[in-house]
Every structure is written in structure tokens, then in C-alpha cells.
N, C-alpha and C. Protein backbone atom coordinates (compact mmCIF):
# COMPACT_ATOMS: atom_id res chain seq x y z
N UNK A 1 42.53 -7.24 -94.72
CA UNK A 1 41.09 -7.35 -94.75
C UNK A 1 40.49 -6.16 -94.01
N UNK A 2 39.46 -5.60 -95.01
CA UNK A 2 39.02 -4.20 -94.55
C UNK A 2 38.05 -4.61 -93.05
N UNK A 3 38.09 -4.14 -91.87
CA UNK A 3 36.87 -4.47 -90.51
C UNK A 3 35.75 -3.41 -91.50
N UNK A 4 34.50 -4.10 -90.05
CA UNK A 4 33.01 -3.15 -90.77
C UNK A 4 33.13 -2.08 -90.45
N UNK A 5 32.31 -1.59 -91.32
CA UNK A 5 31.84 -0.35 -91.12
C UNK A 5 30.85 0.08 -89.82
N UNK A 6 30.72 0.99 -89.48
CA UNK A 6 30.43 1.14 -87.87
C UNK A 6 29.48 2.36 -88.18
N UNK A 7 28.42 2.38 -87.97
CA UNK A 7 27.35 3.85 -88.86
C UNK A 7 27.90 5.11 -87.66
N UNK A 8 28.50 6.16 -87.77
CA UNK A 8 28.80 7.30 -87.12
C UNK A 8 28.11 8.10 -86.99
N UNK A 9 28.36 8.75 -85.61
CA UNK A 9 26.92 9.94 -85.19
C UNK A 9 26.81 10.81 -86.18
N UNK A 10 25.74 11.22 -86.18
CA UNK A 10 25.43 12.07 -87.68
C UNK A 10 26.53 13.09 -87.53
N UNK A 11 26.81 13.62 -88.91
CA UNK A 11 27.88 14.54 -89.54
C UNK A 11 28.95 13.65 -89.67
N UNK A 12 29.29 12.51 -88.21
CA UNK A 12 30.60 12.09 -88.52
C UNK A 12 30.91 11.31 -89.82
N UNK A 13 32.41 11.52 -89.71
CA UNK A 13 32.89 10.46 -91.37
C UNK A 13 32.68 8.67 -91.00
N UNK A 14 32.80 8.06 -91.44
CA UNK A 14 32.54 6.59 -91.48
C UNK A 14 33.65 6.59 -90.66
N UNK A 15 33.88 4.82 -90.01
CA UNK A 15 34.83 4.64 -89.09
C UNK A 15 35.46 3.50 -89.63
N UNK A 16 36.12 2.98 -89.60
CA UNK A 16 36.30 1.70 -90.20
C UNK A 16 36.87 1.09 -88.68
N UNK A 17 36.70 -0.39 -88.56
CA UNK A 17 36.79 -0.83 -87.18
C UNK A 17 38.15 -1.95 -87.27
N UNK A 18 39.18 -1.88 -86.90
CA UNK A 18 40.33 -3.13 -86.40
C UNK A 18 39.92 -4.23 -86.50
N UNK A 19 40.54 -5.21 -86.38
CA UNK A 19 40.15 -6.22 -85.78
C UNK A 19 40.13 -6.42 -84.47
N UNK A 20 41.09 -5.84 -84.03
CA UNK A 20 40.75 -6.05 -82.12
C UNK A 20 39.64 -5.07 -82.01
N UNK A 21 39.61 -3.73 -82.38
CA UNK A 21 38.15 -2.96 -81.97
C UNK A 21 37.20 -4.35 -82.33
N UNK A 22 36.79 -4.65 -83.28
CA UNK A 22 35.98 -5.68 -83.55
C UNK A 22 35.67 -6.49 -82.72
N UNK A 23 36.58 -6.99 -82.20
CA UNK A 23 36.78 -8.50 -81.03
C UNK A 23 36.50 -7.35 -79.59
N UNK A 24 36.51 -6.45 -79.62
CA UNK A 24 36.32 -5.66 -77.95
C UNK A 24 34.83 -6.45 -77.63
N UNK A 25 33.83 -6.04 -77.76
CA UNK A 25 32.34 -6.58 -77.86
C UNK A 25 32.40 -7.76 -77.12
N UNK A 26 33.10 -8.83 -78.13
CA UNK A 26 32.90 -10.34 -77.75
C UNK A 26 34.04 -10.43 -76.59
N UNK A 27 35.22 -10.06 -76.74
CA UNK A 27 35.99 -10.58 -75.27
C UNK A 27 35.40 -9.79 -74.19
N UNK A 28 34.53 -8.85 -73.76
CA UNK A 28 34.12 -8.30 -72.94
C UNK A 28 32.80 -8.62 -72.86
N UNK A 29 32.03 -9.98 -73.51
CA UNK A 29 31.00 -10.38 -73.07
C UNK A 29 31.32 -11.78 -72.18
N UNK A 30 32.55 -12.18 -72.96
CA UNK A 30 33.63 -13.20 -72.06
C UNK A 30 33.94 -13.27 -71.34
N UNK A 31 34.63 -12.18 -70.97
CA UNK A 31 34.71 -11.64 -69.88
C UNK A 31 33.72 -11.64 -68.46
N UNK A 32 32.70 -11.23 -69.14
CA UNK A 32 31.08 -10.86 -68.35
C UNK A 32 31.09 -12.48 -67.39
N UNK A 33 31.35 -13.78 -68.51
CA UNK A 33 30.93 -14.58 -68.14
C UNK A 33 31.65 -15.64 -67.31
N UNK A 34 33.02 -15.05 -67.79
CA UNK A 34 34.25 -16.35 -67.07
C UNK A 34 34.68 -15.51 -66.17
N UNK A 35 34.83 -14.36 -65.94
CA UNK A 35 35.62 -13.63 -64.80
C UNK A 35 34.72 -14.12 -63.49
N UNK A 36 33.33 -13.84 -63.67
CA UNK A 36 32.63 -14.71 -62.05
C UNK A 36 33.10 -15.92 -62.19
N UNK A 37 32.89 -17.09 -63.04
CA UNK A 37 33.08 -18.11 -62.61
C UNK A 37 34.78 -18.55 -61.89
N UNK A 38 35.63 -17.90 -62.50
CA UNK A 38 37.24 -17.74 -61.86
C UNK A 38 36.88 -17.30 -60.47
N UNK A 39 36.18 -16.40 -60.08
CA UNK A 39 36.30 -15.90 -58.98
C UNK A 39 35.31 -16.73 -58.04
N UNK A 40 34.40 -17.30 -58.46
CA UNK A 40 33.73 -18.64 -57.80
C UNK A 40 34.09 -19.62 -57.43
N UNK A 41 35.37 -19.92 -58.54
CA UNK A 41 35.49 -21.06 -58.39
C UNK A 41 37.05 -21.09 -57.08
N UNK A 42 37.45 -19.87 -57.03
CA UNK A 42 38.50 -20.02 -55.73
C UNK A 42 37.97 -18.93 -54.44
N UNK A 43 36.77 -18.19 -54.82
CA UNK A 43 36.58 -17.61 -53.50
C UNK A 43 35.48 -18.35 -52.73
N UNK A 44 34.46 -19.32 -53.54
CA UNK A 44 34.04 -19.55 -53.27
C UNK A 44 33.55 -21.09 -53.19
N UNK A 45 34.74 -21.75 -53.02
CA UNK A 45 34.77 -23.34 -53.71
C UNK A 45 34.06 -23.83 -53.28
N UNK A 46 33.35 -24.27 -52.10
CA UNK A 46 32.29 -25.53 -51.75
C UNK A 46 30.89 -25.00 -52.32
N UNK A 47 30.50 -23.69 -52.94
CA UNK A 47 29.45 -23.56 -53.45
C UNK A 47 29.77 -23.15 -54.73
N UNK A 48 30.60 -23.32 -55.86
CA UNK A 48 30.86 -22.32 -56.80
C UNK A 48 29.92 -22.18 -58.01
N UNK A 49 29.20 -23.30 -57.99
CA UNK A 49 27.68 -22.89 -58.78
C UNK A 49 26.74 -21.93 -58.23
N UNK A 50 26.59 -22.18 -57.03
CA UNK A 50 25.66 -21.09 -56.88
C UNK A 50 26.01 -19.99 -57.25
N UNK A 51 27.36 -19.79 -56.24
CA UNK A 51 28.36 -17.75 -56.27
C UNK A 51 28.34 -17.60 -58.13
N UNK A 52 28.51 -18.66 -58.81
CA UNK A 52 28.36 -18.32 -60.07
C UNK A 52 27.07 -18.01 -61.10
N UNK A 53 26.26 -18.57 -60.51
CA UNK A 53 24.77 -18.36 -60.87
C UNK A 53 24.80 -16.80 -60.45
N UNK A 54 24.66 -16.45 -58.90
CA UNK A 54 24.57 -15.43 -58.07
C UNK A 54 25.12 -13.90 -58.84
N UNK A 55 26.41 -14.48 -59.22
CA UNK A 55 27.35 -13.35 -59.78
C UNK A 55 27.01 -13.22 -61.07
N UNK A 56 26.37 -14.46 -61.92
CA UNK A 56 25.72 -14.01 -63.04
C UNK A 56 24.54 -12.68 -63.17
N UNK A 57 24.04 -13.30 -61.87
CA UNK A 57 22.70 -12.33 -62.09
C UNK A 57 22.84 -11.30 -61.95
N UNK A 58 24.02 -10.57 -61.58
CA UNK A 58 24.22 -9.20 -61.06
C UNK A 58 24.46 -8.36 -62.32
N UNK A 59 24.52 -9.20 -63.30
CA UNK A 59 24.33 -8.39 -64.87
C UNK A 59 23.09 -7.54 -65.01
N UNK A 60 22.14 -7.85 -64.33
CA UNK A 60 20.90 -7.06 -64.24
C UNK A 60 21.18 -5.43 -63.44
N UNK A 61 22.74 -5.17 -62.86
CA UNK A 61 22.80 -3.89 -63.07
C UNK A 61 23.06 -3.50 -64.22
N UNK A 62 23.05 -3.54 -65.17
CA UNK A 62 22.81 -3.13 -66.40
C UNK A 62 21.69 -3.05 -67.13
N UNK A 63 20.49 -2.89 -66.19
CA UNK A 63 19.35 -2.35 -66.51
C UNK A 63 19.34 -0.94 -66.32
N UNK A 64 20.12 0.10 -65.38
CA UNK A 64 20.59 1.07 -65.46
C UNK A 64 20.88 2.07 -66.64
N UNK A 65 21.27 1.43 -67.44
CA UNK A 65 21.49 1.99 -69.32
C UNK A 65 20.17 1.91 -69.72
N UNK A 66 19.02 1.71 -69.61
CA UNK A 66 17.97 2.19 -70.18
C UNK A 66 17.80 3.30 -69.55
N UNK A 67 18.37 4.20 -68.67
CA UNK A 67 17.94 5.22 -68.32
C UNK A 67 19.30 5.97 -69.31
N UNK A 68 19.83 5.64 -70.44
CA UNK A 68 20.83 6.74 -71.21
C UNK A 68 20.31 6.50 -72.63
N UNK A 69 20.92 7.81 -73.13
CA UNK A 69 20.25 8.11 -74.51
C UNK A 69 21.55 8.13 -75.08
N UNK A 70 21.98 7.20 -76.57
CA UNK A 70 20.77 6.09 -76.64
C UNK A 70 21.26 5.04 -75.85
N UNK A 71 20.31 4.31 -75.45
CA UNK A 71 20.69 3.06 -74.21
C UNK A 71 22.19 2.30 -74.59
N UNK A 72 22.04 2.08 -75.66
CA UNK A 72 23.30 1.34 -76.20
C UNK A 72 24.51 2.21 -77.01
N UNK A 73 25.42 2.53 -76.51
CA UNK A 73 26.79 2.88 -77.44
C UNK A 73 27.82 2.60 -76.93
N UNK A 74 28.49 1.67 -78.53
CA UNK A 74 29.82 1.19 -78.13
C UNK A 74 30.98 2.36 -78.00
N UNK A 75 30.76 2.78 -78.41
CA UNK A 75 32.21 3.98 -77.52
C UNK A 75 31.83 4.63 -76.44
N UNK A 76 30.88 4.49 -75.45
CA UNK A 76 30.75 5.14 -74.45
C UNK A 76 31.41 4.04 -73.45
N UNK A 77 31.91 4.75 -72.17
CA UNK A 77 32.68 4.30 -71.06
C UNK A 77 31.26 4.25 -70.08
N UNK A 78 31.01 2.90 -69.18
CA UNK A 78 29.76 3.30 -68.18
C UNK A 78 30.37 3.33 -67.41
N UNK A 79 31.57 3.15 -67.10
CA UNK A 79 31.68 3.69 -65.58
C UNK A 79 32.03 5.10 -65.40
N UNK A 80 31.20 5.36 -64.41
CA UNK A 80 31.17 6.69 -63.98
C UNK A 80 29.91 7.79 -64.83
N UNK A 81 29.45 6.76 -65.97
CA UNK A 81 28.13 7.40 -66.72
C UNK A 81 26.97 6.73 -66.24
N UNK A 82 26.55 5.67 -66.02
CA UNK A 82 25.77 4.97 -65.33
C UNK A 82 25.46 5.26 -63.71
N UNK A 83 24.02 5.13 -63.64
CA UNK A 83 23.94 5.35 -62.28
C UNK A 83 24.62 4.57 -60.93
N UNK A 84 24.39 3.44 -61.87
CA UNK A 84 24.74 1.97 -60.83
C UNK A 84 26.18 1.42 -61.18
N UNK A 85 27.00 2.06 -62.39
CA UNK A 85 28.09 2.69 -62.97
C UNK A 85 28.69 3.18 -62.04
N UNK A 86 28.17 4.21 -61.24
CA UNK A 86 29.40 5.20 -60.60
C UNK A 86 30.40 4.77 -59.72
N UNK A 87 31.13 5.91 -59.05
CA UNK A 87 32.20 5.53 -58.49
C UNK A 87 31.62 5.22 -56.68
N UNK A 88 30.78 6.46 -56.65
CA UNK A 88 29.72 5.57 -55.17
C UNK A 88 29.47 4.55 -55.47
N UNK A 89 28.48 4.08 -56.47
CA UNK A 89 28.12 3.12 -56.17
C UNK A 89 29.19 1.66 -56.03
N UNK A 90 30.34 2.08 -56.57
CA UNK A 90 31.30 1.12 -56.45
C UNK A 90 31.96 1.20 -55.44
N UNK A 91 32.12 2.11 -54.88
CA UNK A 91 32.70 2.00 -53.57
C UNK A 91 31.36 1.50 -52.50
N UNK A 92 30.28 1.38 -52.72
CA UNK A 92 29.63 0.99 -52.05
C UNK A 92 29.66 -0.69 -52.55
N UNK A 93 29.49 -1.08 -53.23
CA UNK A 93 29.94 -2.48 -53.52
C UNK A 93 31.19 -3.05 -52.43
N UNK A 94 32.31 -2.63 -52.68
CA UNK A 94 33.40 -2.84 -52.26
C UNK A 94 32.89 -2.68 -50.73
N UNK A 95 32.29 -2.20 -50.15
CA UNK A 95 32.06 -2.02 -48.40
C UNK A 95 30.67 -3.44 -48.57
N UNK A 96 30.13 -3.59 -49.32
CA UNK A 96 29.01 -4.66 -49.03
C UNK A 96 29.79 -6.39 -48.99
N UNK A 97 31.35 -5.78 -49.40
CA UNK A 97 31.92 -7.57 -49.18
C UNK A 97 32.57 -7.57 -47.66
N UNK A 98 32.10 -6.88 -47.03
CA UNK A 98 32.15 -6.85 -45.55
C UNK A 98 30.75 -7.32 -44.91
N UNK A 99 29.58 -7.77 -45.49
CA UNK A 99 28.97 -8.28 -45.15
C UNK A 99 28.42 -9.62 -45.56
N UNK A 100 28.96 -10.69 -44.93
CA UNK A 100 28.62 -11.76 -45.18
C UNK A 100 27.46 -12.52 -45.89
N UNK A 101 26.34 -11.77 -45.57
CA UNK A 101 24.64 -12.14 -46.27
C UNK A 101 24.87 -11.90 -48.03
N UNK A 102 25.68 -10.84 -48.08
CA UNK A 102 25.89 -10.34 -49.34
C UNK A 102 26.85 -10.40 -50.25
N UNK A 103 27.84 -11.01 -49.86
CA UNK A 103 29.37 -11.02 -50.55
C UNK A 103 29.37 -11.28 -51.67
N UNK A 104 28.74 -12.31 -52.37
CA UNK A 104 28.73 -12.86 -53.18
C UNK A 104 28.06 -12.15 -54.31
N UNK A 105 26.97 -11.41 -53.89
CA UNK A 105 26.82 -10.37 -54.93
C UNK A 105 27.40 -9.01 -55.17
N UNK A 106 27.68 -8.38 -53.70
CA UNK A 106 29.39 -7.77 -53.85
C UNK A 106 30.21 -8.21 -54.99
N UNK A 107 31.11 -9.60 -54.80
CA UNK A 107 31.72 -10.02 -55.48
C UNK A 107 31.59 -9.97 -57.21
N UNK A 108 29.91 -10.41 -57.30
CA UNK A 108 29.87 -10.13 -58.63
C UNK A 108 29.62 -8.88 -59.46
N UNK A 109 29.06 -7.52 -57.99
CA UNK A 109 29.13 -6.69 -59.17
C UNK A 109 30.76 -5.99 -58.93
N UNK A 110 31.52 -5.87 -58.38
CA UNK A 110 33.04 -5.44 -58.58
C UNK A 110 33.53 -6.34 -59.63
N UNK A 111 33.09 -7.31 -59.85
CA UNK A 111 33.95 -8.13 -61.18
C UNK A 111 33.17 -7.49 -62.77
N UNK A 112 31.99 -6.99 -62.28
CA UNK A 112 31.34 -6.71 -63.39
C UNK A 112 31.61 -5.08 -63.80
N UNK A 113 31.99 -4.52 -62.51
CA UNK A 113 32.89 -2.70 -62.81
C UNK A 113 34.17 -3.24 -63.39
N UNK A 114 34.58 -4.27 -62.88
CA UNK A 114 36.33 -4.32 -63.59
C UNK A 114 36.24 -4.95 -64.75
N UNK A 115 34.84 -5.63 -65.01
CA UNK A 115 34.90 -6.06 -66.73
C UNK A 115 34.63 -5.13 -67.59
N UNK A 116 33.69 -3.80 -67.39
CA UNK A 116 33.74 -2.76 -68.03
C UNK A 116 34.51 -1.86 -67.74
N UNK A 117 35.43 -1.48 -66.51
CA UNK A 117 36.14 -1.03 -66.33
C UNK A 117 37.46 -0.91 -67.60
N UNK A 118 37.79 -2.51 -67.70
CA UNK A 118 38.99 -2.73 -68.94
C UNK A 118 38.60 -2.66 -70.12
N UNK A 119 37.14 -2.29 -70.23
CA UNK A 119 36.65 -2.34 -71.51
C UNK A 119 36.56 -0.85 -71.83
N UNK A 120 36.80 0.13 -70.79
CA UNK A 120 36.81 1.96 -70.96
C UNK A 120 38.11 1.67 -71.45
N UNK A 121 39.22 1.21 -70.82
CA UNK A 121 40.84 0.84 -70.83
C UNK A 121 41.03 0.68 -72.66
N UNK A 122 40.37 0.08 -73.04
CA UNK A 122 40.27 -0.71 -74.11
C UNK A 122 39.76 0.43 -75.33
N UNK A 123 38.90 0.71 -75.06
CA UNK A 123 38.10 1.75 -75.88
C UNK A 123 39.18 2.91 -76.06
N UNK A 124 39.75 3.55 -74.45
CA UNK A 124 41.11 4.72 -74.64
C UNK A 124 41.94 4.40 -75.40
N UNK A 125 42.94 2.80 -75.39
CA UNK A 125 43.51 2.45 -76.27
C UNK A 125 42.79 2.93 -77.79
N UNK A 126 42.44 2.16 -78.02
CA UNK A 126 41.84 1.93 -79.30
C UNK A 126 41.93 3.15 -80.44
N UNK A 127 41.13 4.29 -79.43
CA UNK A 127 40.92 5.46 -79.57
C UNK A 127 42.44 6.44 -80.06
N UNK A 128 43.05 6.17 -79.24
CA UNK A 128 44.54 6.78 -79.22
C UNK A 128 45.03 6.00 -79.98
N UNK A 129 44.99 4.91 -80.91
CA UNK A 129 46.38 4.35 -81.49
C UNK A 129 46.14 4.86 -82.65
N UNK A 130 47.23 4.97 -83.03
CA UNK A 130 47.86 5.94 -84.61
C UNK A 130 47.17 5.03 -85.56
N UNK A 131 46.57 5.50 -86.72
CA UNK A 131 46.31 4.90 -87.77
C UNK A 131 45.10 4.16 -87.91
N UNK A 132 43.95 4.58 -86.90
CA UNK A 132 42.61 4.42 -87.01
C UNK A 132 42.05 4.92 -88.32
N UNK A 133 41.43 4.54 -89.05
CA UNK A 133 40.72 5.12 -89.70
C UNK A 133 39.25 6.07 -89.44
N UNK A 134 39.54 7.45 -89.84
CA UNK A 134 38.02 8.18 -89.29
C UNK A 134 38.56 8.19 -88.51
N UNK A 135 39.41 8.06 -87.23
CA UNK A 135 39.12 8.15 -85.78
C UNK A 135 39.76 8.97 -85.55
């Protein structure tokens, strides 16, 4: 079964998409959503609704991509393209779970670099395996 068609930056040839390219999108919105709650639910057990609410909301660093042209593309990697993307700013994450007031949103945006993180992982794969079509 042929995957969709994927419209390519101008000049390029058509792409035709896998089925796992296909499924990247949705397990990495899955991702988005069960990786906090896993991590709520054992780092943070006597509250894990809240840390999970909390860690939800930290998806709002991804208001950051309206500052890229165009805001949305699936083959781009944000980490390290994004402002709130970068590697400061992730290492600054990682030093804010040293502060107690804040951990929890610490917590959720390092889960939210390592959900797009595996999703750059994913994209390199993809990219590199023999017998892409167009690719």
C-alpha cells in the first residue's frame, strides 16, 4: 500500500511517505502526552495530576515556532533550531530541577526536549534508510 503523498519544497520531486514516516507525527504527539504522565506518576506520586496537568502545560514552549519560517515543518529538527529549542536553554532546564518551586516544570520541559529530541532521532533514521522514495 502506496503512504501519502507529502507536497515538497518547490523544485523538489514528490516524496512518498512509509508507514512508520507516517506514524512519526502521531507517536510523537503520544509521546507529548504519556511521557509526563509516566514521569508524574513515579516522580511525583502524591500529586501526579497536578505534575501532570503542570507538565502538560509546558507544551506552550512551543509557541517559540511561530517565530520560524514556515512555523510548521515536518522534517525540520527543533532542537537546537528553536529558541526555547536550544541547547542553553536546555541546559538551563536541567539546572531549574535543582530548584524545588520549579521542578515540575523543569521536569516537563526536559521530557518535552527528549520527546522531540527522538523525534530528530527518528526523522535521521528515516532520512538515511535505503529505499525511500524521492528521498
Amino acid at each position: 500500500m502506496p503512504g501519502r503523498r507529502n507536497l515538497p519544497p518547490q523544485g523538489a520531486p514528490w516524496v512518498t511517505l512509509s508507514p512508520m514516516e507516517e506514524l512519526r507525527p502521531i507517536v510523537h504527539m503520544v509521546i507529548h502526552v504519556l511521557a509526563p504522565g509516566a514521569v508524574a506518576g513515579t516522580a511525583f506520586r502524591e500529586r501526579w495530576k497536578w505534575a501532570w496537568g503542570l507538565m502538560l502545560a509546558t507544551m506552550l514552549v512551543d509557541l517559540d515556532h511561530l517565530l520560524a519560517d514556515p512555523i510548521y515543518d515536518p522534517d525540520r529538527c527543533g532542537i537546537g533550531f528553536h529558541p526555547l529549542h536550544s541547547y542553553p536553554a536546555i541546559v538551563g532546564y536541567a539546572l531549574l530541577l535543582l530548584v524545588p518551586a520549579v521542578r515540575i516544570v523543569a521536569a516537563g520541559l526536559l521530557v518535552h526536549m527528549a520527546a522531540d529530541g527522538l523525534d530528530c532521532v527518528w526523522q535521521q533514521y528515516a532520512a538515511a534508510s535505503p529505499g525511500r522514495a524521492g528521498g
